[in-house]
Protein backbone atom coordinates (compact mmCIF):
# COMPACT_ATOMS: atom_id res chain seq x y z
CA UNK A 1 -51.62 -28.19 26.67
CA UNK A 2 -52.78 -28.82 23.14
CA UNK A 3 -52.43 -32.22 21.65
CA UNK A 4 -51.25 -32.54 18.28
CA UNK A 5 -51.41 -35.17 15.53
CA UNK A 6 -49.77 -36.13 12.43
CA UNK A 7 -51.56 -38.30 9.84
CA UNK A 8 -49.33 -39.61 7.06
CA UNK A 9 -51.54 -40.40 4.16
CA UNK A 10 -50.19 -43.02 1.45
CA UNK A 11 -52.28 -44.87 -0.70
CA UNK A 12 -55.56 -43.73 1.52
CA UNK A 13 -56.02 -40.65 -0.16
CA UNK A 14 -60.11 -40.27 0.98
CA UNK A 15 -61.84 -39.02 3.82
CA UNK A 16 -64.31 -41.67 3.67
CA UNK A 17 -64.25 -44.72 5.33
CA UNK A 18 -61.77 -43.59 6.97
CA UNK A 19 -61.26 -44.94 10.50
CA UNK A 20 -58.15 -42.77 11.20
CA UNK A 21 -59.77 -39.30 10.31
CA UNK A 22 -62.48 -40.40 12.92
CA UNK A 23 -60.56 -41.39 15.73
CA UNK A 24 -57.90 -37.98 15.20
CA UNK A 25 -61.41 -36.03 15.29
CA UNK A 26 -61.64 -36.99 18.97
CA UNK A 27 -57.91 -36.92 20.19
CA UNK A 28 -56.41 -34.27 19.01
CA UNK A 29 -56.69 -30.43 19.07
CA UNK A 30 -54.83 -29.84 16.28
CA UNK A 31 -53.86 -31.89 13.17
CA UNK A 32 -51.21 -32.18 10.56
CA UNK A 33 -52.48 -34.44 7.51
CA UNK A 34 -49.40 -34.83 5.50
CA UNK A 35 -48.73 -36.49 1.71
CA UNK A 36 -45.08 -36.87 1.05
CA UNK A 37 -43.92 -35.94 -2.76
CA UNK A 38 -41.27 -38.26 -3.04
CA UNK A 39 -38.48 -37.47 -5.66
CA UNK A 40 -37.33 -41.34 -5.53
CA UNK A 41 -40.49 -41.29 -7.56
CA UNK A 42 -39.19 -39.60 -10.52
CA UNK A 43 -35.92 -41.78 -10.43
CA UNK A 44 -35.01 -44.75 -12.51
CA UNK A 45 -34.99 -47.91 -10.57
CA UNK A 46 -32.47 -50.41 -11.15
CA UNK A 47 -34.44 -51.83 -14.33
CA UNK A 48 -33.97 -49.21 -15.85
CA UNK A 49 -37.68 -47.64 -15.73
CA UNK A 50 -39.35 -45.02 -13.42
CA UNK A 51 -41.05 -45.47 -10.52
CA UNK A 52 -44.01 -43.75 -11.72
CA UNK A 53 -45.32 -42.93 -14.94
CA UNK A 54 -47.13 -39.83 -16.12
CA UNK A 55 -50.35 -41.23 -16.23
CA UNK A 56 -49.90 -42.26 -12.57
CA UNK A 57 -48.81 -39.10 -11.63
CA UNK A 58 -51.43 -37.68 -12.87
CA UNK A 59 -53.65 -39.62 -11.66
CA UNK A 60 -51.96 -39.25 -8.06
CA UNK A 61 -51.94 -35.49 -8.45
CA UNK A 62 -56.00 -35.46 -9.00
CA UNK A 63 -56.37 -37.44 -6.05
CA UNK A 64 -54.27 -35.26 -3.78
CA UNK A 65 -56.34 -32.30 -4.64
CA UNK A 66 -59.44 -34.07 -4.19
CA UNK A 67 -58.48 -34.99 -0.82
CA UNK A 68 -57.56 -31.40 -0.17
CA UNK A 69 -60.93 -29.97 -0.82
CA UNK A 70 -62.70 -32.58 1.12
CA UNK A 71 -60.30 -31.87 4.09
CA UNK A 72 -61.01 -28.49 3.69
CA UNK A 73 -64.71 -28.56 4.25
CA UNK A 74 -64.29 -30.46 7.21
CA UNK A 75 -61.60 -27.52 8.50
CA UNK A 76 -58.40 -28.97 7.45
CA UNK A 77 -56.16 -28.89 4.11
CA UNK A 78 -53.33 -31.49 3.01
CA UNK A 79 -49.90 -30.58 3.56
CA UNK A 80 -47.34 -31.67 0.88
CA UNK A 81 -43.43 -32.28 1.85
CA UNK A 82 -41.28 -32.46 -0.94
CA UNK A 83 -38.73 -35.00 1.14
CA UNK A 84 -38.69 -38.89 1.99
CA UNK A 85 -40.88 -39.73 4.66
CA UNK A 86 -38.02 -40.19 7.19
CA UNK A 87 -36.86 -36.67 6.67
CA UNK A 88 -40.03 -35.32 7.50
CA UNK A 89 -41.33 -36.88 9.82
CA UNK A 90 -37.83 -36.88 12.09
CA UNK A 91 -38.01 -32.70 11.30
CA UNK A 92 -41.90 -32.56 12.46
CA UNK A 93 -41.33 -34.91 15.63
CA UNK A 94 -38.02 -33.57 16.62
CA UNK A 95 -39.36 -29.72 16.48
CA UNK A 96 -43.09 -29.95 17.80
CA UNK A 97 -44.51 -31.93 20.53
CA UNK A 98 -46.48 -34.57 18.56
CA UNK A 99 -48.52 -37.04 21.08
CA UNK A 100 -50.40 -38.81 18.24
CA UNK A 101 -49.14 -40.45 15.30
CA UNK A 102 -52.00 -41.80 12.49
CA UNK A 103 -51.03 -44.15 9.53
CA UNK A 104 -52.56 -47.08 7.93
CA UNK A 105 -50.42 -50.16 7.80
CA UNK A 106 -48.95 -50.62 4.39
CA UNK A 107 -47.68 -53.40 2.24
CA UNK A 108 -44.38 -51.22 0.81
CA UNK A 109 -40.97 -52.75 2.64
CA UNK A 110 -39.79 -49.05 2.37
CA UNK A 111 -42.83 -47.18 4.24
CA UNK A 112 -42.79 -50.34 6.81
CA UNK A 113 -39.23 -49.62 7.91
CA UNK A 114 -39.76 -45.73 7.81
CA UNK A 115 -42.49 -46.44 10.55
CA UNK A 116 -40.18 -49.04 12.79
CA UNK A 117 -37.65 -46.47 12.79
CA UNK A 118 -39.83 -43.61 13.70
CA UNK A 119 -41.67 -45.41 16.49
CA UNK A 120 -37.85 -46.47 18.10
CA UNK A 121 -36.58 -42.91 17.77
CA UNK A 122 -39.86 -41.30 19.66
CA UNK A 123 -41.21 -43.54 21.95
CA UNK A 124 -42.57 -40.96 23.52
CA UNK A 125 -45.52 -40.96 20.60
CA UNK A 126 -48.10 -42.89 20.34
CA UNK A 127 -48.32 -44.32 16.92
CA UNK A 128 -51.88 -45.21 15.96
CA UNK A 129 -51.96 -47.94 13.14
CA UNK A 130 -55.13 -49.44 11.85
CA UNK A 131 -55.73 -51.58 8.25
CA UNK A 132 -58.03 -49.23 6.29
CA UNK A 133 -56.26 -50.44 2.91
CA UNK A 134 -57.69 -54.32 3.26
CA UNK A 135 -61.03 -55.55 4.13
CA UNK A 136 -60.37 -57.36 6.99
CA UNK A 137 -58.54 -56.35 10.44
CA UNK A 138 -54.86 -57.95 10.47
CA UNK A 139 -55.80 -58.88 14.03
CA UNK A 140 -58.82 -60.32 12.61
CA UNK A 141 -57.16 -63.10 10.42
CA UNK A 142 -54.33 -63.58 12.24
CA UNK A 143 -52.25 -66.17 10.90
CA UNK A 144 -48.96 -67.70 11.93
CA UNK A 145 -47.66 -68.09 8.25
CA UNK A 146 -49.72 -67.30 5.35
CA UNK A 147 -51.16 -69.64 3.32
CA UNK A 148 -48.69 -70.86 0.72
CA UNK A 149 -52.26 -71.09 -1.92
CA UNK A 150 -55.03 -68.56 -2.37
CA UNK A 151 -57.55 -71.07 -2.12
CA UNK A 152 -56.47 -71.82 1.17
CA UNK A 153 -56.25 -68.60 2.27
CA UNK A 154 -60.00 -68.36 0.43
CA UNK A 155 -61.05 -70.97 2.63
CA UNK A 156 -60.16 -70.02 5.92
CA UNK A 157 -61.90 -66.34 5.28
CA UNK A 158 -64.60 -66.06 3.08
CA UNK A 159 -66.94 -66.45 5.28
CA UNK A 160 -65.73 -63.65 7.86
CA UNK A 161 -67.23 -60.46 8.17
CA UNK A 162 -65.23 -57.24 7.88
CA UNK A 163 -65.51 -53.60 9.56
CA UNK A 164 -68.38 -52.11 8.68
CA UNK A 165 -67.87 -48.67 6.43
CA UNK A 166 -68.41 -45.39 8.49
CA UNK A 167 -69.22 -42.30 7.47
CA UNK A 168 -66.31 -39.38 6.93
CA UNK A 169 -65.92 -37.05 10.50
CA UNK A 170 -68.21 -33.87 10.85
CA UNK A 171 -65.37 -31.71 11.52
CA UNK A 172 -61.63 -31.98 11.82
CA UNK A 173 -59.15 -30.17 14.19
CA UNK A 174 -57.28 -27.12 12.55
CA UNK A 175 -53.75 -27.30 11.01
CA UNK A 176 -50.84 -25.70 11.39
CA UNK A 177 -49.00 -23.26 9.20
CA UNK A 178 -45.53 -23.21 10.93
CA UNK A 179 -42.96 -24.68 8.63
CA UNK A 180 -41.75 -23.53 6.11
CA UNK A 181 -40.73 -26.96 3.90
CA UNK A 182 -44.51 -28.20 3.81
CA UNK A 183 -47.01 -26.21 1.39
CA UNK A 184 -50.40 -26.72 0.30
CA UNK A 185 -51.98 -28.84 -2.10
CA UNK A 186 -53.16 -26.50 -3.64
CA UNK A 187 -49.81 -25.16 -4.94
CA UNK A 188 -49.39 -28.89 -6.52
CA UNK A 189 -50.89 -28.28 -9.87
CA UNK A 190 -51.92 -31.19 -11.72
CA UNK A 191 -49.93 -31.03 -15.43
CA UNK A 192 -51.67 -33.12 -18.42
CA UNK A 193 -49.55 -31.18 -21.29
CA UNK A 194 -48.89 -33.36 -23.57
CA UNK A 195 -51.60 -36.17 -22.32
CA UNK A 196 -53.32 -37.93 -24.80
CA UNK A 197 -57.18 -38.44 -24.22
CA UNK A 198 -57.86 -42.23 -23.64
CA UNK A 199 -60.85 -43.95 -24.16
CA UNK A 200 -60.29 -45.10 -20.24
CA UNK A 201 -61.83 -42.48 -18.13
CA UNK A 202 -60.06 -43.00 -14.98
CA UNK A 203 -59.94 -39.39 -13.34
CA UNK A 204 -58.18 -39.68 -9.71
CA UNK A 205 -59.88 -38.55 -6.35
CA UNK A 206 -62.26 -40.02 -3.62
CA UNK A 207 -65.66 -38.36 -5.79
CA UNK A 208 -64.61 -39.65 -9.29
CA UNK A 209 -64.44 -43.07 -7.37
CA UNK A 210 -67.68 -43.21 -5.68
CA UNK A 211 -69.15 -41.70 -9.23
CA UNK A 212 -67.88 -45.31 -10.29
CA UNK A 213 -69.39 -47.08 -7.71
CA UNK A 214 -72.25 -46.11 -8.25
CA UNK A 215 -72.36 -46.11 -11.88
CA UNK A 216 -71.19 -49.80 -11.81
CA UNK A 217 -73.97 -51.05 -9.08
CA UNK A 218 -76.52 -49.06 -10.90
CA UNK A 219 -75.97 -51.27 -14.32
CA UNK A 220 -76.81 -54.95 -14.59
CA UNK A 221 -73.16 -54.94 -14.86
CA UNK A 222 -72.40 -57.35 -11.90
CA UNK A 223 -74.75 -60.21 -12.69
CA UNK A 224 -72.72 -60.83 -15.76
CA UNK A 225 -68.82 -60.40 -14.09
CA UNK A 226 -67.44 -63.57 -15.09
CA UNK A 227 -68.88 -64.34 -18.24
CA UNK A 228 -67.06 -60.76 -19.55
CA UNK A 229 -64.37 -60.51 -17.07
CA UNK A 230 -61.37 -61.94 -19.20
CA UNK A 231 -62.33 -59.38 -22.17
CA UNK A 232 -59.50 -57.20 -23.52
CA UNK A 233 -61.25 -54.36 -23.50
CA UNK A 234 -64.43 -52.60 -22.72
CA UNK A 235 -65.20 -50.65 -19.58
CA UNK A 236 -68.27 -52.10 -18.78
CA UNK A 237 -66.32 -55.99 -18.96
CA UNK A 238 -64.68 -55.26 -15.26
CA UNK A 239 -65.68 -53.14 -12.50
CA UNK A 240 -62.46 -50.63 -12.92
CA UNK A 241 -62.50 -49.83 -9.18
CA UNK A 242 -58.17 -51.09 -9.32
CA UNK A 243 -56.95 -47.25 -9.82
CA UNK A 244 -59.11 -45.93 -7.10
CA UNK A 245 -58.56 -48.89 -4.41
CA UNK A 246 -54.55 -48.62 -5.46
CA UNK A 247 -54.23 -44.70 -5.07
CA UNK A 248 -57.65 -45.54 -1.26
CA UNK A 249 -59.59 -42.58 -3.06
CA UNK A 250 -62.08 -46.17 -2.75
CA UNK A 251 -61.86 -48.85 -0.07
CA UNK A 252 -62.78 -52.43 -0.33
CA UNK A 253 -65.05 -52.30 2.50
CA UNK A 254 -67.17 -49.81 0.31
CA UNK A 255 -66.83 -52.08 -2.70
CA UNK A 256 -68.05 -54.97 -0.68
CA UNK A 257 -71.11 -53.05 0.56
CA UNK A 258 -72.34 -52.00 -2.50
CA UNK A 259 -71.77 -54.88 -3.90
CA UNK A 260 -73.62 -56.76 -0.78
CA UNK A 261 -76.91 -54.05 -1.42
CA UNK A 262 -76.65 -54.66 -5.40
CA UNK A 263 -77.49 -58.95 -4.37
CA UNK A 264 -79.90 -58.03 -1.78
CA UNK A 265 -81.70 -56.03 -4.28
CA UNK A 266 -81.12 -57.72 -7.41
CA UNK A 267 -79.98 -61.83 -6.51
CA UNK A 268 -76.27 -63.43 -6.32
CA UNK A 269 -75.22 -65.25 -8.52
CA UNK A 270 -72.00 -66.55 -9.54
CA UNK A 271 -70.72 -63.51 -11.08
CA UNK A 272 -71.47 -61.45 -8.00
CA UNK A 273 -69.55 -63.90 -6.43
CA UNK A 274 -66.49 -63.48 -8.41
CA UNK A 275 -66.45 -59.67 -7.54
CA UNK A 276 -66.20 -60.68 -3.68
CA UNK A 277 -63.37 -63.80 -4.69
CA UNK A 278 -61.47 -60.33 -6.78
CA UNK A 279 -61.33 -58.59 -3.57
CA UNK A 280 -60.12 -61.54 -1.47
CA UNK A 281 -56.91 -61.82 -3.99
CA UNK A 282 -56.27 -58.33 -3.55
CA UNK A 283 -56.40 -58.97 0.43
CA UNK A 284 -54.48 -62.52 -0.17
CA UNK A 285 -51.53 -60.37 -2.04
CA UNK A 286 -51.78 -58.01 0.95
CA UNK A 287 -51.11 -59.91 3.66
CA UNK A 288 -48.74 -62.03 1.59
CA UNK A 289 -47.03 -58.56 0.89
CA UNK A 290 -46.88 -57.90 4.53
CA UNK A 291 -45.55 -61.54 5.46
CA UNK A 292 -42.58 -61.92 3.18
CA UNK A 293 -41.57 -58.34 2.86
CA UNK A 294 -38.03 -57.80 0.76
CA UNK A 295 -38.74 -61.49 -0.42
CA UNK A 296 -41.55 -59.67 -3.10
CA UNK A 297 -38.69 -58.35 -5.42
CA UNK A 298 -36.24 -60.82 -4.74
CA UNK A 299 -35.62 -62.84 -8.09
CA UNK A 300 -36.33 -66.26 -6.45
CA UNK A 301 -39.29 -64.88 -5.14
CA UNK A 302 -40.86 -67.02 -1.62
CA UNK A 303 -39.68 -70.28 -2.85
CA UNK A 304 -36.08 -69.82 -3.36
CA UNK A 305 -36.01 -71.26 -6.41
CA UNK A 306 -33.39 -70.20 -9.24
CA UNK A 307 -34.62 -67.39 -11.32
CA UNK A 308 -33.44 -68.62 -14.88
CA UNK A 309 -34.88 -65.41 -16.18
CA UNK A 310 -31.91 -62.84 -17.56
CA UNK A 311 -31.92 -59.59 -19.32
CA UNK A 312 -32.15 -59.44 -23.07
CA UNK A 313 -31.89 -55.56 -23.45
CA UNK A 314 -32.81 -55.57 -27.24
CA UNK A 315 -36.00 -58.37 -26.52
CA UNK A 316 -37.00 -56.21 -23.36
CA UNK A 317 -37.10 -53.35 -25.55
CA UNK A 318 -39.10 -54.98 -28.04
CA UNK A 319 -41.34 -56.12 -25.45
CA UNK A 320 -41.91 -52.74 -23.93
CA UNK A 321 -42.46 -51.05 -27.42
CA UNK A 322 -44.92 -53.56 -28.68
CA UNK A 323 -42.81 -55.12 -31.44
CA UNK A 324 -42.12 -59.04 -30.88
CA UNK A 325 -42.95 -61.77 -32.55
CA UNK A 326 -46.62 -62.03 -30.69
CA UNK A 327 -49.26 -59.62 -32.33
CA UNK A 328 -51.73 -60.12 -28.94
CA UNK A 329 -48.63 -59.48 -26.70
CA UNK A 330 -47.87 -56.16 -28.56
CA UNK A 331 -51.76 -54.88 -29.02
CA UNK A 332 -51.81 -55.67 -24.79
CA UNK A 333 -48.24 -53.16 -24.72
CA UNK A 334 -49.65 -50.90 -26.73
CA UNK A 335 -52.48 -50.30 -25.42
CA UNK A 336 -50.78 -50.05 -21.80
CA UNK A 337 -48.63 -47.50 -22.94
CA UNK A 338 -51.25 -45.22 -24.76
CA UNK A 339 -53.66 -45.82 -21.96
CA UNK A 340 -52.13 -46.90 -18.69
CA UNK A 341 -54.72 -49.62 -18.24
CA UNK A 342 -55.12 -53.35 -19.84
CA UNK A 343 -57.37 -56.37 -18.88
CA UNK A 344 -56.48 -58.55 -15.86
CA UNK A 345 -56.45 -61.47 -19.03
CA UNK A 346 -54.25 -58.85 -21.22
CA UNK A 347 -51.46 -58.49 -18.02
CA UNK A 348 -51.37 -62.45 -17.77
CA UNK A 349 -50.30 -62.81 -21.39
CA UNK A 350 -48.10 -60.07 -21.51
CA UNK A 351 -46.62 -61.19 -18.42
CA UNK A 352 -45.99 -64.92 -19.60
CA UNK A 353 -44.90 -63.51 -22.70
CA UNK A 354 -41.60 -61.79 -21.11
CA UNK A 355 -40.76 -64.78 -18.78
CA UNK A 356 -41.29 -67.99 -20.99
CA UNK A 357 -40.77 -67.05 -24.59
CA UNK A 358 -38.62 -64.14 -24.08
CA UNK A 359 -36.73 -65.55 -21.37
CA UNK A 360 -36.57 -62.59 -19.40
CA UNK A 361 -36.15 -62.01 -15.71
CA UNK A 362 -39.78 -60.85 -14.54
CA UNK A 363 -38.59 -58.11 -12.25
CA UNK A 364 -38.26 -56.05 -15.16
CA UNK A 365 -41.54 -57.09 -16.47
CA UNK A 366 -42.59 -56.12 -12.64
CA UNK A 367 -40.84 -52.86 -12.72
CA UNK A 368 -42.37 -51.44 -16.37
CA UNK A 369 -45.96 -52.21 -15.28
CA UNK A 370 -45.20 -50.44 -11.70
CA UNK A 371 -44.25 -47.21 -14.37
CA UNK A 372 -46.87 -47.85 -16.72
CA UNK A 373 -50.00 -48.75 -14.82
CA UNK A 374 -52.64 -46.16 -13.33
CA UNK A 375 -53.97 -49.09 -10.74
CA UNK A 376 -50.29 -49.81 -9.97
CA UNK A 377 -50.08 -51.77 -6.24
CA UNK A 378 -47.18 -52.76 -4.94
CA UNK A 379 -48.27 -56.05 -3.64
CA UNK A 380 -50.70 -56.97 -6.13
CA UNK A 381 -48.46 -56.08 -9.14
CA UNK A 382 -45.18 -58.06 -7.16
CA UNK A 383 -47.34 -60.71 -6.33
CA UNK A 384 -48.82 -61.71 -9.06
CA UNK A 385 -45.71 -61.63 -11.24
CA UNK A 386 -44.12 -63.68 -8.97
CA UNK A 387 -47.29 -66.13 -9.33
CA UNK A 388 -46.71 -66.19 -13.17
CA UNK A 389 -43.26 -66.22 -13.04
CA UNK A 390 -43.39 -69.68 -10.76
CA UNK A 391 -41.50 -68.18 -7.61
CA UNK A 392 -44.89 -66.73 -5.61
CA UNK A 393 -48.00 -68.39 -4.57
CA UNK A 394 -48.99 -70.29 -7.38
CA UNK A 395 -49.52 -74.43 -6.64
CA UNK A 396 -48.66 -75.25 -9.97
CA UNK A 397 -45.14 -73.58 -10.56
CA UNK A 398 -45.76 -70.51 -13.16
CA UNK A 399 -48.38 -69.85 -15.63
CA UNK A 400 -47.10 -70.77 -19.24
CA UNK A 401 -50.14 -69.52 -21.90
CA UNK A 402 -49.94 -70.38 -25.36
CA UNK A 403 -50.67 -67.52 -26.77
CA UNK A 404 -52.05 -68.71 -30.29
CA UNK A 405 -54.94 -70.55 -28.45
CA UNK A 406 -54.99 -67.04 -25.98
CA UNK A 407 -56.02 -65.19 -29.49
CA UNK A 408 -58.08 -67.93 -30.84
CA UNK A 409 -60.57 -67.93 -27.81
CA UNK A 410 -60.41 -64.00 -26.89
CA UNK A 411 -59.78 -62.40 -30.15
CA UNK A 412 -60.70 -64.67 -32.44
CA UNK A 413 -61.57 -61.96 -35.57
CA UNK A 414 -58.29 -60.18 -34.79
CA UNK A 415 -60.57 -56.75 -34.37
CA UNK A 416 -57.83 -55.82 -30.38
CA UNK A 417 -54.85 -56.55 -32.34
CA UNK A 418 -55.35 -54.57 -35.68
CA UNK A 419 -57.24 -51.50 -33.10
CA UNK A 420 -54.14 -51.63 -31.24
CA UNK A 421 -51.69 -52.34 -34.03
CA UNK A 422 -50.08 -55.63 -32.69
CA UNK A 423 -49.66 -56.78 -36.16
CA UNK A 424 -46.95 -53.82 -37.23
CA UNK A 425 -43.63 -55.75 -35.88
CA UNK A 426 -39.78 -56.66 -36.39
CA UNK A 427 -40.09 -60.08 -36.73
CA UNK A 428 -36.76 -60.60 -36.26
CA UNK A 429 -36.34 -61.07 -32.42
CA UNK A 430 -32.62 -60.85 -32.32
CA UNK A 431 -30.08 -58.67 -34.27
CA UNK A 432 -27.36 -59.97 -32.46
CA UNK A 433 -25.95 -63.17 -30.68
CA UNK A 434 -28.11 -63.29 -27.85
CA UNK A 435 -25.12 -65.03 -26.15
CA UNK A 436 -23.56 -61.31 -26.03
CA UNK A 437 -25.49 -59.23 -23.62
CA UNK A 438 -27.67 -61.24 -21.38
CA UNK A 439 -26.88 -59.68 -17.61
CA UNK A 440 -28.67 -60.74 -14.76
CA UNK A 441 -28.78 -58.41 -12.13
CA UNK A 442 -29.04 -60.19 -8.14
């Protein structure tokens, strides 16, 4: 009797690196690799925004074929379902006789329960879950609460070693063409009518990533990380490996190793450093993802404390549109919505922006930069919202910038806001009694 697998791909759209792909090499004789087209993506959420933006999508779309070609040439293709997860995968395990279920663990609350549920309603599966999204093993850094600080966390595993990167499977087992509600990736055509060019060249897909890589190692680039890293703009002035380590075309192992090959050829140095302490926050917000689950969009956040933050809908407006009071605010919104990218220092200001002068609930600045952003992550974005907001992980309460002294130091000649028209505003924050529509929603 055949044995046949299902791998649900998420946000580890690359063959690469790929622990999964290797071990359903070896155990199965046939194997369904499956991306799920959710149409809750294309929904407004309860802020009023959508879950994903165009520049996202098509982003995501780029990726998907990508990942089709390469499982092509190892004797597979992707199969796309245009249903939730759950429907799916209850229709695939209820009709066939699945012994092997593959599937990364995830941050998302949503995919997390869709997996419980599935592995009480067939425990006659085995379910085969491994941490290809984070550098280190879960089992690895076990903790029994995570640490309430990065640094802490920072501490305890800087100094650990994680799974080394192997090499994509020769071959994969064949597929199956038998129902009719999955198609091919290859029907899924990406659309960029209407799509601006950008000068951000983020192209989705497991080869446009490791072009990056390598284009980024190849510079001097990395010796000089910190002293550029808080730049508004300017490709070279980060490593711009977010969009494919968001969408796994990329995994942090791989960044790590090149990184590790760039010192031994080339010297560490403190900015080299600061590439390796980037990729233990993004494994900090992770875990800390994983540990408080629904507490991530919760208004209070981890700490319970009162969320003073309402909804101004004419200020949030404002805010989204690039037309408040603060010129480096609106050149960082504008350029997020032409471009779907800004600065890690650019997110920080917008983001303190909306909760301490505007007054705003953050969730909504949380839920507009999971539409707008092409290196959207769920637990990174949440997370550090939450830390500027003063209801995540941050020691010191929220992050409050003053954002005159924010333009003095980074753009001091005002060359970002005029490129990005931050100066064109209604300086008139309120038309109306602000007392009549704030709404806070629990």
């Amino acid at each position: 009797m055949k044995k046949i697998g299902i791998y649900w791909f998420g946000d580890d759209l690359r063959v690469n690196d790929n622990k999964l792909m290797q071990l359903a090499s070896f155990e199965v004789d046939v194997l369904l690799c499956i991306y799920c087209v959710n149409k809750v993506n294309h929904s407004m959420s309860v802020f009023g925004t959508k879950h994903i933006g165009n520049r996202r999508q098509n982003f995501l779309e780029e990726s998907l074929h990508n990942l089709d070609r390469s499982l092509q040439k190892l004797g597979n293709k992707l199969l796309l379902s245009p249903y939730s997860a759950s429907q799916t995968f209850k229709a695939l395990l209820d009709d066939i006789p699945v012994t092997s279920f593959y599937r990364h663990r995830h941050p998302g609350v949503d995919e997390s329960k869709i997996l419980e549920s599935l592995k009480r309603q067939f425990n006659d599966v085995r379910f085969v879950i491994e941490d290809g999204l984070t550098l280190f093993d879960k089992k690895a850094i076990e903790f029994n609460t995570v640490p309430s600080t990065f640094s802490q966390f920072r501490r305890q595993v800087e100094s650990f070693d994680p799974p080394t990167v192997i090499d994509k499977p020769y071959s994969l087992p064949a597929s199956l063409d038998a129902f009719s509600f999955l198609f091919p990736a290859s029907r899924f055509i990406v659309n960029k009518a209407n799509m601006k060019p950008t000068p951000y060249f983020f192209s989705g897909g497991e080869r446009a990533a490791h072009n990056q890589l390598d284009a980024y190692f190849s510079s001097n680039s990395p010796s000089s990380y910190k002293s550029v890293r808080n730049a508004l703009e300017g490709w070279g002035n980060s490593t711009k490996f977010s969009a494919w380590l968001a969408n796994g075309n990329l995994s942090p192992r791989q960044v790590l190793q090149s990184l590790t090959d760039y010192e031994n050829q080339h010297g560490a140095n403190e900015s080299t450093y600061w590439i390796y302490f980037e990729l233990l926050w993004r494994e900090y917000f992770h875990l800390y993802a994983q540990y408080y689950g629904a507490k991530l969009f919760q208004p209070q956040g981890i700490t319970g404390k009162s969320n003073k933050g309402r909804y101004y809908a004419e200020r949030f407006q404002k805010w989204c549109n690039g037309s408040t009071p603060y010129p480096i605010v609106n050149a960082c919104m504008n350029q997020l919505d032409q471009t779907g990218y800004i600065s890690n220092r650019g997110r920080q200001l917008a983001a303190s922006c909306l909760i301490h002068e505007l007054g705003i609930d953050w969730r909504y600045g949380a839920a507009l930069f999971e539409e707008k952003l092409i290196d959207y992550d769920v637990a990174i974005n949440w997370g550090n919202w939450q830390y500027i907001a003063g209801v995540g992980a941050d020691p010191k309460g929220g992050r409050h910038f003053n954002l005159e002294k924010q333009t003095q130091i980074y753009d001091p000649n005002g060359a970002f806001i005029s490129k990005w028209q931050g100066d064109q505003f209604d300086r008139q924050l309120d038309s109306v009694d602000a007392a009549d529509w704030p709404i806070q929603i629990l």
